[in-house]
Protein backbone atom coordinates (compact mmCIF):
# COMPACT_ATOMS: atom_id res chain seq x y z
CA UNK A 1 10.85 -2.99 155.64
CA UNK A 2 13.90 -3.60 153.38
CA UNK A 3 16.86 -3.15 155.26
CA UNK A 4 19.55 -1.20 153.38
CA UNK A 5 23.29 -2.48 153.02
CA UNK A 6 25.86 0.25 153.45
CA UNK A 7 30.19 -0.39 152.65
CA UNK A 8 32.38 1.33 154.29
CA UNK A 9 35.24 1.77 153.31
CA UNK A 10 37.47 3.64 156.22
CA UNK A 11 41.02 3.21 157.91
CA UNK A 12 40.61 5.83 160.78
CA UNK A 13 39.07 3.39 163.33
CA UNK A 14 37.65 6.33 165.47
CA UNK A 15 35.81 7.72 162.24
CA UNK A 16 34.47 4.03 160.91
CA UNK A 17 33.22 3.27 164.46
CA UNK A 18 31.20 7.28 164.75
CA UNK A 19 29.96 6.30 160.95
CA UNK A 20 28.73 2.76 161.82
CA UNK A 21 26.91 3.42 164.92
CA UNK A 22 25.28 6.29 163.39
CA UNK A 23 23.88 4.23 160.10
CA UNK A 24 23.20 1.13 162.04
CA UNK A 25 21.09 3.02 164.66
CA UNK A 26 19.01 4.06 161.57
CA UNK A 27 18.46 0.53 160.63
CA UNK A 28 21.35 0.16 158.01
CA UNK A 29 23.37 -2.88 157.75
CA UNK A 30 26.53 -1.97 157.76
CA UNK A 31 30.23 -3.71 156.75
CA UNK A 32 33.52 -2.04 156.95
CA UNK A 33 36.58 -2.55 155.60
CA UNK A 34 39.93 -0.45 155.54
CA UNK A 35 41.73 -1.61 152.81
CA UNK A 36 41.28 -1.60 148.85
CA UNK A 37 41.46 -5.09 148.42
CA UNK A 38 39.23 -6.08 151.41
CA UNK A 39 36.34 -3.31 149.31
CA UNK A 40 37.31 -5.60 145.99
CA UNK A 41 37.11 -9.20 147.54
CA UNK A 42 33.92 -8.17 149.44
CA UNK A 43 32.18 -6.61 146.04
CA UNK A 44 32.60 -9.82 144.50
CA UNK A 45 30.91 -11.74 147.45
CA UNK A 46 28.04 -9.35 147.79
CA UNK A 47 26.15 -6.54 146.69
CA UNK A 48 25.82 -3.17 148.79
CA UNK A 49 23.10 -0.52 148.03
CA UNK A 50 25.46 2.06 148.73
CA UNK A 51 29.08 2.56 149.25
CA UNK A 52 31.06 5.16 151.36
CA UNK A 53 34.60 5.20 150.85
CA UNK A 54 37.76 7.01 152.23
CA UNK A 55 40.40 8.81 149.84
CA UNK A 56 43.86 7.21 151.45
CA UNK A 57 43.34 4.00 152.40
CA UNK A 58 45.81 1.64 154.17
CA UNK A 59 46.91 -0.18 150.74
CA UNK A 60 46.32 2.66 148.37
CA UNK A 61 43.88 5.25 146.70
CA UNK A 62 40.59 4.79 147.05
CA UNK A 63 40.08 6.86 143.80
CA UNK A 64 42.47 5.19 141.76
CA UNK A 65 40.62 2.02 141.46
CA UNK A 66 37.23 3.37 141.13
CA UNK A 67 37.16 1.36 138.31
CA UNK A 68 36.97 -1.85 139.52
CA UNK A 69 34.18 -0.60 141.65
CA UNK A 70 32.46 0.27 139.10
CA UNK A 71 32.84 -3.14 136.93
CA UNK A 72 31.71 -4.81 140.31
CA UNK A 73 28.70 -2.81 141.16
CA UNK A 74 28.15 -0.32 138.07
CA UNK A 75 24.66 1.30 139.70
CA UNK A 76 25.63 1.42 143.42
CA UNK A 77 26.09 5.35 144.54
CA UNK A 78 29.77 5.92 146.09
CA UNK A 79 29.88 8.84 148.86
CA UNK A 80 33.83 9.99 149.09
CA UNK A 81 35.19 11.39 151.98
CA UNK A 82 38.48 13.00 152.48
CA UNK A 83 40.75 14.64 154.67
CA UNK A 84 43.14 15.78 151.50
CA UNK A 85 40.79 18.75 150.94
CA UNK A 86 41.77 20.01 147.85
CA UNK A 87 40.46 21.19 144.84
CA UNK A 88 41.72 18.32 142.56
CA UNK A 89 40.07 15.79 145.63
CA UNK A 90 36.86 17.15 145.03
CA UNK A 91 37.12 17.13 141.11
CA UNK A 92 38.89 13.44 141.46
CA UNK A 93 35.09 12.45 143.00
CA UNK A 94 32.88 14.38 141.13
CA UNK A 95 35.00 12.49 137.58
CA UNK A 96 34.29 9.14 139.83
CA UNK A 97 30.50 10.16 139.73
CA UNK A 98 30.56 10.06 143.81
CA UNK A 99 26.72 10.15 144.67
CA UNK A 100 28.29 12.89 147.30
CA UNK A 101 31.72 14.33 148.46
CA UNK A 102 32.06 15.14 152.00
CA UNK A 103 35.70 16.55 152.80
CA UNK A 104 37.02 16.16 156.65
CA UNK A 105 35.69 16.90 159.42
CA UNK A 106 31.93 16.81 158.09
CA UNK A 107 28.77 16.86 159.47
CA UNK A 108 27.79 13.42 160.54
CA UNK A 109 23.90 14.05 160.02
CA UNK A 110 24.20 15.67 156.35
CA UNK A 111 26.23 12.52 155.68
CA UNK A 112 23.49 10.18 157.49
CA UNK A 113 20.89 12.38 154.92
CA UNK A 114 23.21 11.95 152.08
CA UNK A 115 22.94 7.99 152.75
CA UNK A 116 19.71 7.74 152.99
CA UNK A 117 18.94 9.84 149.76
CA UNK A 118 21.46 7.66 147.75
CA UNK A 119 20.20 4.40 149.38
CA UNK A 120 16.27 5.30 148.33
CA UNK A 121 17.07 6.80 144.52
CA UNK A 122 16.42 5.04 141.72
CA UNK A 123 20.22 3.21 140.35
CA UNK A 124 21.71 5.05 137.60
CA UNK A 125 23.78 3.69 135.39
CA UNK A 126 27.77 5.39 135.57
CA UNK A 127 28.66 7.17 132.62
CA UNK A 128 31.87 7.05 131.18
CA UNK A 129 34.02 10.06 132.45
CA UNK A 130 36.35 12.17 130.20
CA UNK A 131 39.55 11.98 132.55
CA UNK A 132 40.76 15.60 133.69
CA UNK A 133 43.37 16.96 131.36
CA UNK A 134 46.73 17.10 133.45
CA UNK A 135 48.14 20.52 135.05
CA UNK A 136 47.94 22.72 137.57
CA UNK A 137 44.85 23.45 139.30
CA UNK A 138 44.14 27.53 139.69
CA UNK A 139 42.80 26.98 143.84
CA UNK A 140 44.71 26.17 146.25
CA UNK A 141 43.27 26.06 150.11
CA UNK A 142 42.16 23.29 152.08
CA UNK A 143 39.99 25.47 154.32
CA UNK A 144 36.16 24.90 155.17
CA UNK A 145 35.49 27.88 153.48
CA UNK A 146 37.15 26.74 150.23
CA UNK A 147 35.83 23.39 150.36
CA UNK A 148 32.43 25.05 149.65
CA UNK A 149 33.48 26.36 146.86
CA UNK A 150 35.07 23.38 145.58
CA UNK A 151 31.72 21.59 145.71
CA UNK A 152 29.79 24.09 143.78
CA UNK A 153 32.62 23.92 141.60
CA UNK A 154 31.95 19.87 140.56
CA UNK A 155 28.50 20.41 140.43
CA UNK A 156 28.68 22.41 137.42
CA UNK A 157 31.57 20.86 135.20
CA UNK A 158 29.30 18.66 133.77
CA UNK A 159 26.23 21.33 132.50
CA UNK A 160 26.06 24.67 131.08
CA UNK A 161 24.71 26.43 133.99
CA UNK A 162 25.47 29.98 133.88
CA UNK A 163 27.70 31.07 137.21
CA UNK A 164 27.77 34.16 138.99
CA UNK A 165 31.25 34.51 141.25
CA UNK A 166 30.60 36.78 144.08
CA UNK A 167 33.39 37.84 146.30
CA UNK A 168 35.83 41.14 147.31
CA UNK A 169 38.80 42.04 145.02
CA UNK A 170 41.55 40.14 145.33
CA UNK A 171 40.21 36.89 146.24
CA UNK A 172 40.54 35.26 142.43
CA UNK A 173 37.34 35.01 140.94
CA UNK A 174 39.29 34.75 137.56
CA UNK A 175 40.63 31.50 138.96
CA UNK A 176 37.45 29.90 139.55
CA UNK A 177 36.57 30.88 136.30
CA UNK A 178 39.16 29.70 134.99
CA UNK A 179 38.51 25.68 137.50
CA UNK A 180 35.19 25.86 135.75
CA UNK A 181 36.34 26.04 132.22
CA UNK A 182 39.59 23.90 132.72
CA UNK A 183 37.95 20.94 134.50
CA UNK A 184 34.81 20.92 132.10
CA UNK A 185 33.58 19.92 128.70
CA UNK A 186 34.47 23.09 127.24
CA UNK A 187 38.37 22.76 128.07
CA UNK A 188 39.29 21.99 124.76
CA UNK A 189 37.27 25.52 123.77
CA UNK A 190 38.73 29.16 124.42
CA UNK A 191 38.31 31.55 127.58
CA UNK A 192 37.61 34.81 126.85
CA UNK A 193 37.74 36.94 129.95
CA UNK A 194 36.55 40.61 129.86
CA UNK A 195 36.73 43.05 132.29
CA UNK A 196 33.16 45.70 132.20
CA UNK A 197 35.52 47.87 134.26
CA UNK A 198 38.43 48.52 132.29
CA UNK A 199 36.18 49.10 128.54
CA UNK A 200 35.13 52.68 127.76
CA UNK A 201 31.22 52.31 128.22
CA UNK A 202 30.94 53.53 124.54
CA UNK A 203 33.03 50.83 123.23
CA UNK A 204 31.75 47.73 125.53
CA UNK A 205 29.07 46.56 123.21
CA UNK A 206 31.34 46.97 120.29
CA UNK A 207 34.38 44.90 122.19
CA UNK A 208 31.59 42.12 123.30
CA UNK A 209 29.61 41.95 120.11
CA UNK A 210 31.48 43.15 117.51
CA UNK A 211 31.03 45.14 114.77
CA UNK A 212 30.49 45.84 111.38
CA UNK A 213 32.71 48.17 108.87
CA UNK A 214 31.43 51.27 108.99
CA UNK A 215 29.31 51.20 112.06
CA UNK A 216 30.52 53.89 113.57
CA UNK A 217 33.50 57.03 113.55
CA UNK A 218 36.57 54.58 113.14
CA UNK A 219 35.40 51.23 112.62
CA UNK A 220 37.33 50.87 109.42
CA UNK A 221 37.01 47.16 109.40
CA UNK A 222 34.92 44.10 110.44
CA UNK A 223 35.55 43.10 114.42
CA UNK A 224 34.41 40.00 115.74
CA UNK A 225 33.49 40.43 119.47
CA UNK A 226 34.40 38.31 122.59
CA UNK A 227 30.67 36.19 122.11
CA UNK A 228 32.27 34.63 118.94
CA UNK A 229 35.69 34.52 120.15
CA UNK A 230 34.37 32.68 122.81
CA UNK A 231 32.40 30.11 121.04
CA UNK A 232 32.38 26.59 121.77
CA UNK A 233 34.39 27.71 125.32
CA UNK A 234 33.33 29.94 127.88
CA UNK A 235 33.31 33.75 128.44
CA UNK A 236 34.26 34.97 131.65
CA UNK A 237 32.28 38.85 132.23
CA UNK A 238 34.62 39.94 135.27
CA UNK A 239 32.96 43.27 137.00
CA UNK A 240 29.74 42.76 135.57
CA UNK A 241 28.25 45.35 138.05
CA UNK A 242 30.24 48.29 135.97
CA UNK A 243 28.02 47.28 132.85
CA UNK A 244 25.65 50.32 131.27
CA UNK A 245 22.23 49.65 131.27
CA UNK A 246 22.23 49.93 127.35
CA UNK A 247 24.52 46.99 127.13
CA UNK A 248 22.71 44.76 130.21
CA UNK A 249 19.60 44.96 127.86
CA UNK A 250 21.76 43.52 124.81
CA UNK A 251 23.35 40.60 127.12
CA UNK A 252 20.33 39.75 128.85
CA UNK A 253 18.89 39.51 124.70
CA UNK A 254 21.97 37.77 123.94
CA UNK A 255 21.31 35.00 126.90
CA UNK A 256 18.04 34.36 126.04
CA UNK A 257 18.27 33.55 122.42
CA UNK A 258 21.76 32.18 122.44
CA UNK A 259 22.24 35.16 119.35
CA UNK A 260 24.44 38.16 119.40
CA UNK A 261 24.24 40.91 116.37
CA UNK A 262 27.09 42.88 115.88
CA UNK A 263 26.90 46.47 115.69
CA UNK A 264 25.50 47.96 112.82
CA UNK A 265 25.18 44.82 111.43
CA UNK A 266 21.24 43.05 110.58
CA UNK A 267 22.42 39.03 110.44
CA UNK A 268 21.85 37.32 113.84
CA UNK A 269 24.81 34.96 114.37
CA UNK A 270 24.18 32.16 116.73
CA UNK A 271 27.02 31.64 119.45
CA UNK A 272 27.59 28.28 121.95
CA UNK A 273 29.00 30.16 124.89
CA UNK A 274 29.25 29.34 128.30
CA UNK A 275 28.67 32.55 130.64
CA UNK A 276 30.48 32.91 134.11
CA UNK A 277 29.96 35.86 135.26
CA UNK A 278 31.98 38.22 138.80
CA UNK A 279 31.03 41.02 140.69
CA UNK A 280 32.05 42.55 143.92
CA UNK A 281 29.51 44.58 144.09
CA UNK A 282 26.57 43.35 146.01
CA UNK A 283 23.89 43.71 143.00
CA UNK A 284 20.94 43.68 145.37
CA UNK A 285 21.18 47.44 146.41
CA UNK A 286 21.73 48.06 142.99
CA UNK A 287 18.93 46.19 141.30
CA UNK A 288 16.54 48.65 144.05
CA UNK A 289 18.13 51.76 142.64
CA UNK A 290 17.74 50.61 138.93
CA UNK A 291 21.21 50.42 137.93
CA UNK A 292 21.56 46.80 137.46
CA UNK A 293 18.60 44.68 135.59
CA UNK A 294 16.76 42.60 137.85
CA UNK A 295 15.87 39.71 135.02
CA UNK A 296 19.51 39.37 133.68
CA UNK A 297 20.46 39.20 137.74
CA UNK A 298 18.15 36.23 137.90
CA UNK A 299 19.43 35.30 134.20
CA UNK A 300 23.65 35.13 135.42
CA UNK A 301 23.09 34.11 138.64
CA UNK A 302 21.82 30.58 138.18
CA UNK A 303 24.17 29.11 140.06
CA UNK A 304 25.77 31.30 142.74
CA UNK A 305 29.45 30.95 143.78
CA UNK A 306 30.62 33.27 146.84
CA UNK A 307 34.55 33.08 147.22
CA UNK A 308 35.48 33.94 150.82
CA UNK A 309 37.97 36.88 151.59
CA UNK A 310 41.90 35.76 152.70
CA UNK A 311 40.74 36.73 156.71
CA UNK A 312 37.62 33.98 156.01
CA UNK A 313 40.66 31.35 155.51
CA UNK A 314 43.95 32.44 156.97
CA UNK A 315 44.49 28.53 157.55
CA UNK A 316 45.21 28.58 153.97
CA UNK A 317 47.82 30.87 154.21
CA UNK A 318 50.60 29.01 154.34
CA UNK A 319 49.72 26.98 151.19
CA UNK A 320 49.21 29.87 149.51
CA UNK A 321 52.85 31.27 150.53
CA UNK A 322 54.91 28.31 149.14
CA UNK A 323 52.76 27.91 146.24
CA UNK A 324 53.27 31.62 145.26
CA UNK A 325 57.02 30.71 145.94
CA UNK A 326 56.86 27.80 143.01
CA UNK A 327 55.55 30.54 141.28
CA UNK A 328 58.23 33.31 142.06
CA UNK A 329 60.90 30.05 140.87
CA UNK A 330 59.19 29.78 137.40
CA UNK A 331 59.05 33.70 136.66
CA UNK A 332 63.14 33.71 137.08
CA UNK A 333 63.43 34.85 140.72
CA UNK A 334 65.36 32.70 143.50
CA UNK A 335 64.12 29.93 145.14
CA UNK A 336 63.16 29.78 148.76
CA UNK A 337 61.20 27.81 151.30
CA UNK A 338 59.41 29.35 154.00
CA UNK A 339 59.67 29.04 157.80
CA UNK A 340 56.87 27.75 159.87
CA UNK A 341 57.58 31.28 162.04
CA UNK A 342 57.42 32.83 158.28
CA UNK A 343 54.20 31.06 157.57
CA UNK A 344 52.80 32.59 160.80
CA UNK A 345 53.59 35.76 161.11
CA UNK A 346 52.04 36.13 157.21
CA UNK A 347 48.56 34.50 158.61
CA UNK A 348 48.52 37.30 161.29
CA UNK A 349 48.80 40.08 158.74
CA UNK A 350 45.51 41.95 157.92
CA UNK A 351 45.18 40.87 154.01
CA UNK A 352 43.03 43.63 152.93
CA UNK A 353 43.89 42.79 149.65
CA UNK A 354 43.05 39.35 149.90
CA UNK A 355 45.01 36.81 147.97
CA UNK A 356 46.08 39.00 144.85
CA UNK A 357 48.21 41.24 148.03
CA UNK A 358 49.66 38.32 149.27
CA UNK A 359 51.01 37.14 146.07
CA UNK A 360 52.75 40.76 145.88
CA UNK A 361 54.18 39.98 148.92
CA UNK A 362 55.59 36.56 148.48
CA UNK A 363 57.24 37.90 145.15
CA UNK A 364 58.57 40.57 146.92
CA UNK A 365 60.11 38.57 149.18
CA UNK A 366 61.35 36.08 147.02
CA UNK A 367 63.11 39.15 145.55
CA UNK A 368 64.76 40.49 148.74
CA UNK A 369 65.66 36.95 150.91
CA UNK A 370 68.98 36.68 151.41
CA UNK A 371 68.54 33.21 152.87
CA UNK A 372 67.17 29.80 151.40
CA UNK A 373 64.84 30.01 153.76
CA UNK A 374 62.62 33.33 154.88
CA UNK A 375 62.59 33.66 158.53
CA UNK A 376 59.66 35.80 160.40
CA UNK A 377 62.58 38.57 160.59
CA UNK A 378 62.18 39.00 156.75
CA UNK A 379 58.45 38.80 156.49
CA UNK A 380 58.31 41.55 159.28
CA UNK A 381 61.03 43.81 157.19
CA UNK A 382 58.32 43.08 154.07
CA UNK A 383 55.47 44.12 155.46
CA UNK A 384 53.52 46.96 156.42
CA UNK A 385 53.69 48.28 159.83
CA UNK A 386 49.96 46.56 160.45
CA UNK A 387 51.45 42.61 160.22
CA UNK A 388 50.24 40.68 163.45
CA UNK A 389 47.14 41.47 165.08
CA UNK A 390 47.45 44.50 165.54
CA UNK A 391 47.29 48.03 163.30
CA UNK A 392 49.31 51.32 162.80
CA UNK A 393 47.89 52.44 166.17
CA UNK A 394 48.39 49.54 168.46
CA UNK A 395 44.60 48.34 167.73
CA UNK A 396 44.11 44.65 168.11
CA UNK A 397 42.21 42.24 165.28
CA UNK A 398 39.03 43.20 166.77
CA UNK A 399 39.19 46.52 167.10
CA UNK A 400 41.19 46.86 163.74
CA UNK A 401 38.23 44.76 162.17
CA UNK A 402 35.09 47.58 163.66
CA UNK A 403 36.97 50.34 162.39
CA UNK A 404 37.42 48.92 158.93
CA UNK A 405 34.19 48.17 158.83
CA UNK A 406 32.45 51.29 160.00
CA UNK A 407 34.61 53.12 157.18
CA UNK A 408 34.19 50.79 154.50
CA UNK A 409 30.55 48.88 154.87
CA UNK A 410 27.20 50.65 154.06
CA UNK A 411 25.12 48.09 155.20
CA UNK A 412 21.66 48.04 153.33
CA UNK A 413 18.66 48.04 155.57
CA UNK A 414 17.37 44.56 157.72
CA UNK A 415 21.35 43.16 157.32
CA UNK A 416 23.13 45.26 159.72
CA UNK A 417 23.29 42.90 162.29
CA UNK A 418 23.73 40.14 160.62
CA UNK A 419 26.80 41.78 158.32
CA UNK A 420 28.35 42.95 161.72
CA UNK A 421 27.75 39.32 163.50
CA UNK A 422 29.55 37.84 160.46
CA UNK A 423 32.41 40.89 160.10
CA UNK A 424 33.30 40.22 164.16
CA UNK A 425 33.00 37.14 165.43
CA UNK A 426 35.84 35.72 164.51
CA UNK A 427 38.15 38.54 165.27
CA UNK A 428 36.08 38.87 169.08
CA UNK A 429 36.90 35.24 169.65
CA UNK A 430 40.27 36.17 168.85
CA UNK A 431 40.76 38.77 171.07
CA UNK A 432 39.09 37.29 173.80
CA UNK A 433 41.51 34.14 173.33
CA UNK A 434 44.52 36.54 173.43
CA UNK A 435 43.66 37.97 176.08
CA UNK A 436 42.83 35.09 177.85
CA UNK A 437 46.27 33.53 176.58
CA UNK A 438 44.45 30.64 174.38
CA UNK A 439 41.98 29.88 177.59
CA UNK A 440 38.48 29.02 176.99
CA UNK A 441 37.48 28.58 179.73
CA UNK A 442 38.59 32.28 180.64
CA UNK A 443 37.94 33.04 176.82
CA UNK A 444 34.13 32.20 177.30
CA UNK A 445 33.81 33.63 180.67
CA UNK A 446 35.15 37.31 179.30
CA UNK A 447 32.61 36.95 176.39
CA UNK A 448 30.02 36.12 178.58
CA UNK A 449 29.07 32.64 176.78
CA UNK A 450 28.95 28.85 177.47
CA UNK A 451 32.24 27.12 177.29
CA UNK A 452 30.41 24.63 174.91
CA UNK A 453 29.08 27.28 173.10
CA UNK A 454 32.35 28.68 172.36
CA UNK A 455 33.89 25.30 171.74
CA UNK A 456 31.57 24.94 168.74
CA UNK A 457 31.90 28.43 167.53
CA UNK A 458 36.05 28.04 167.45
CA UNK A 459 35.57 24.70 165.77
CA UNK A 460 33.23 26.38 162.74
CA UNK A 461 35.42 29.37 162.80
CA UNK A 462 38.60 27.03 162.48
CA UNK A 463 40.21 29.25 165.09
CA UNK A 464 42.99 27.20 167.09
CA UNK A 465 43.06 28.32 170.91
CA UNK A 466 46.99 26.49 171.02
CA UNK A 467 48.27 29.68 168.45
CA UNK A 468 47.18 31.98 171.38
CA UNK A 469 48.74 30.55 174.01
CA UNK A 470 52.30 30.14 172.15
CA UNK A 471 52.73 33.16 171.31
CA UNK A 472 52.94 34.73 174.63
C-alpha cells in the first residue's frame, strides 16, 4: 500500500499537533512546517501528494506566495485553512485553486475526508487564475453561519450555474448576488437586478423581455428588456416567488433555450445571461398549491444558497456596526467609532429586520452621536424599547422568540418540529444560561441535559456562556 505524503503547513502548535496525529493514525506521512520559507525550501527537496496550509503564517501569507507553490509542485492539491474568516479569505483560496477551504474551528474528520479525497484524485493541472478585481467586498461576517455561504459562494464563480438565494428580508440577498457577479467571469459584464415584487404583473414580461412598437396600448417605441440588458453579465430576479404564472412559463422557456422574444415581436434573440435568482418565500408550499412552477423551481434552483437571518449570527454584529459606520462617513455624515458596550448592547437587540434594520440604525446613530465614540447610553436612546433580551412586556429571548413565532410561522405539515427545534434552541440555551448566570453546569441541569451535551450544542450555536455571567 502506497503511503501518502501530506505538508503541513501550520504555526498554531496545538492545531499542527491535533492535524498530525489525526493523518498519521490513518497511515499518512506527514511533515510540518510553520513558516513560508521552511514550505519553499522543503518543496524543492521533495514532493508531497498533498498540501495543507495555514493563511497567516509566522513569516508571512500563506496565500501570497501561492505561486511559488505552484511552480514547485503545479499538480499537488492545496487544502487552506483559516481563522481570518472572511469573505475575501475564502475567494483568496478558491482564485489559489485550494483542493478545499476549511475556515477555523473546522471539523477535524471532514478535513481527514477532504485529505484523503485530494490524496486519491487524479492530479490536475492549475489553471491560470484571473486575479480578483480590487474593491470592496458586499459580505461582511466571520460567523459559522456565513462561512457557509462563503463556500457556496467560490464554488460557483468559476461556472454558470444558475443560483437560487433563499433567506428572510433584510438579510442581503442582493449582496450575494452581487459577490457572485463581482468575483466571477462575468464582472466585466452588467447586473441587472429586478424586483417581481415591485412590477405591475401586466407589465413584468414587457420590463423582462421587452417589447416591440406597437405591441400593446402605449408601447410607442421599441424596449429592450432586462434579458438583453443583461447580456454577457448576470441578471439578478429578486422576489421571484411574486412572479405570475403567465410569465414563470416564459422564463422557464427563456432558461431552457437560452432565447427570449420580445413582446409582440416573432424574431427569437439569443441572450448569454447568467440567472441568480431570491425568494423569501419558501416555494415548496407554493409549488403544492400551484402557484409557483415546479420545473422552473428545479430549473433556478441548481445551486441553492440559504443566507441566515441577523439572530443566526449576532457574532457578526459588531462588524457589521463599524462597517455600516465607514459607510455613514462616505454618505457625508460624521464619523464615529463604536464602544465595545455599544457593540453589545446592539447584538442583544431583536433584529427583526435583519441586517437591512441594522444599517437604519447605525445611520441613525451616526446622525444623532454627540460623541466620537457611541456609548451603550446612545444605542439604548436609538433603539426601540425591545433592545436586550428582553421585549415591550418584560419577555425574555426565549419567550420573545415562541411568541414571534406562533404569530408569524405557518409551519407546513411533517416540519413543525423541526422549524420549532431550529426557531428555539438557541434562544432556550440562552435563557437557561441567564438564568443560570453563564453556568453550565446549572445551565444543563435546568434544561434537563448532559453537561457535554450542552457543551457541544453552545459550541455549534456559537453562544459564549462568559457574556452571561458579565452582565449580571
Amino acid at each position: 500500500m502506497t503511503t501518502h505524503s501530506v505538508l503541513l503547513v501550520e504555526d498554531d502548535r496545538g492545531i499542527a499537533t491535533v492535524i498530525t496525529e489525526a493523518l498519521r493514525e490513518e497511515g499518512y506521512e506527514v511533515t510540518s512546517c510553520s513558516r513560508v520559507s521552511e514550505r519553499d525550501r522543503l518543496l524543492s527537496e521533495r514532493s508531497f501528494d498533498v498540501m495543507l496550509t495555514d493563511v497567516m503564517l509566522e513569516d508571512g501569507d500563506g496565500l501570497d506566495a501561492i505561486e511559488t507553490v505552484r511552480a514547485a509542485a503545479p499538480d499537488m492539491p492545496i487544502i487552506v485553512l483559516s481563522a481570518q474568516n472572511t469573505l475575501d479569505t475564502a475567494v483568496r483560496a478558491s482564485d489559489s485553486e485550494a483542493f478545499e477551504y476549511f475556515p477555523k474551528p473546522f471539523d477535524l474528520d471532514e478535513l481527514s475526508q477532504a485529505v484523503r479525497q485530494a490524496a486519491a484524485r487524479s492530479p490536475r493541472k492549475a489553471e491560470t487564475q484571473d486575479e480578483v478585481e480590487g474593491g470592496q467586498l458586499p459580505l461582511i461576517g466571520r460567523s459559522r453561519a456565513m462561512q457557509d455561504v462563503y463556500r457556496m459562494i467560490t464554488r460557483v464563480l468559476r461556472n454558470d450555474l444558475t443560483v437560487l438565494v433563499t433567506g428572510e428580508s433584510g438579510t442581503g440577498k442582493e449582496l450575494v448576488a452581487e459577490a457572485i457577479h463581482q468575483l466571477g467571469s462575468r464582472r466585466t459584464g452588467p447586473f441587472v437586478a429586478v424586483n417581481m415584487a415591485a412590477i405591475p404583473h401586466d407589465l413584468l414580461e414587457s420590463e423582462l423581455f421587452g417589447h416591440e412598437r406597437g405591441a400593446f396600448t402605449g408601447a410607442h417605441a421599441q424596449q429592450i428588456g432586462k434579458f438583453e440588458q443583461a447580456n454577457g453579465g448576470t441578471l439578478f430576479l429578486d422576489e421571484i416567488g411574486d412572479m405570475p404564472a403567465e410569465a414563470q412559463t416564459r422564463l422557464l422557456r427563456a432558461l431552457q433555450s437560452g432565447r427570449i422574444r420580445r413582446v409582440g415581436g416573432r424574431q427569437e434573440i439569443a441572450v448569454d445571461v447568467r440567472i441568480v435568482a431570491a425568494t423569501n418565500r419558501n416555494l415548496e408550499p407554493m409549488i403544492a398549491d400551484g402557484r409557483f412552477r415546479e420545473d422552473l423551481y428545479y430549473r433556478l434552483n441548481v445551486v441553492p444558497i440559504h443566507l441566515p437571518p441577523l439572530r443566526e449570527r449576532s457574532q457578526d454584529i459588531g462588524d457589521l456596526s463599524r462597517h455600516f459606520l465607514s459607510q455613514a462617513v462616505d454618505e457625508g455624515l460624521p464619523r464615529h467609532t463604536l464602544s465595545d458596550e455599544a457593540a453589545l448592547a446592539l447584538e442583544s437587540h431583536v433584529w427583526r429586520g435583519n441586517v437591512r434594520e441594522l444599517r437604519n440604525v447605525v445611520f441613525r446613530l451616526a446622525l444623532l452621536a454627540r460623541d466620537s465614540q457611541i456609548d451603550a447610553q446612545t444605542v439604548a436612546d436609538v433603539l426601540p424599547s425591545n433592545a436586550g433580551n428582553a421585549n415591550d412586556d418584560g419577555r425574555d429571548g426565549f419567550e420573545a422568540a415562541l411568541s414571534d413565532w406562533l404569530d408569524h410561522e405557518r409551519p407546513s405539515a411533517g416540519t413543525l418540529y423541526h422549524g420549532a427545534l431550529a426557531a428555539f434552541e438557541k434562544p432556550l440555551f440562552e435563557h437557561a444560561l441567564r438564568e443560570t448566570d453563564g453556568n453550565q453546569l446549572r445551565a444543563a441541569q435546568l434544561l434537563g441535559i448532559n453537561r457535554n451535551t450542552l457543551r457541544k450544542r453552545l459550541s455549534d450555536l456559537e453562544i459564549e456562556p462568559e457574556r452571561f455571567a458579565r452582565r449580571r
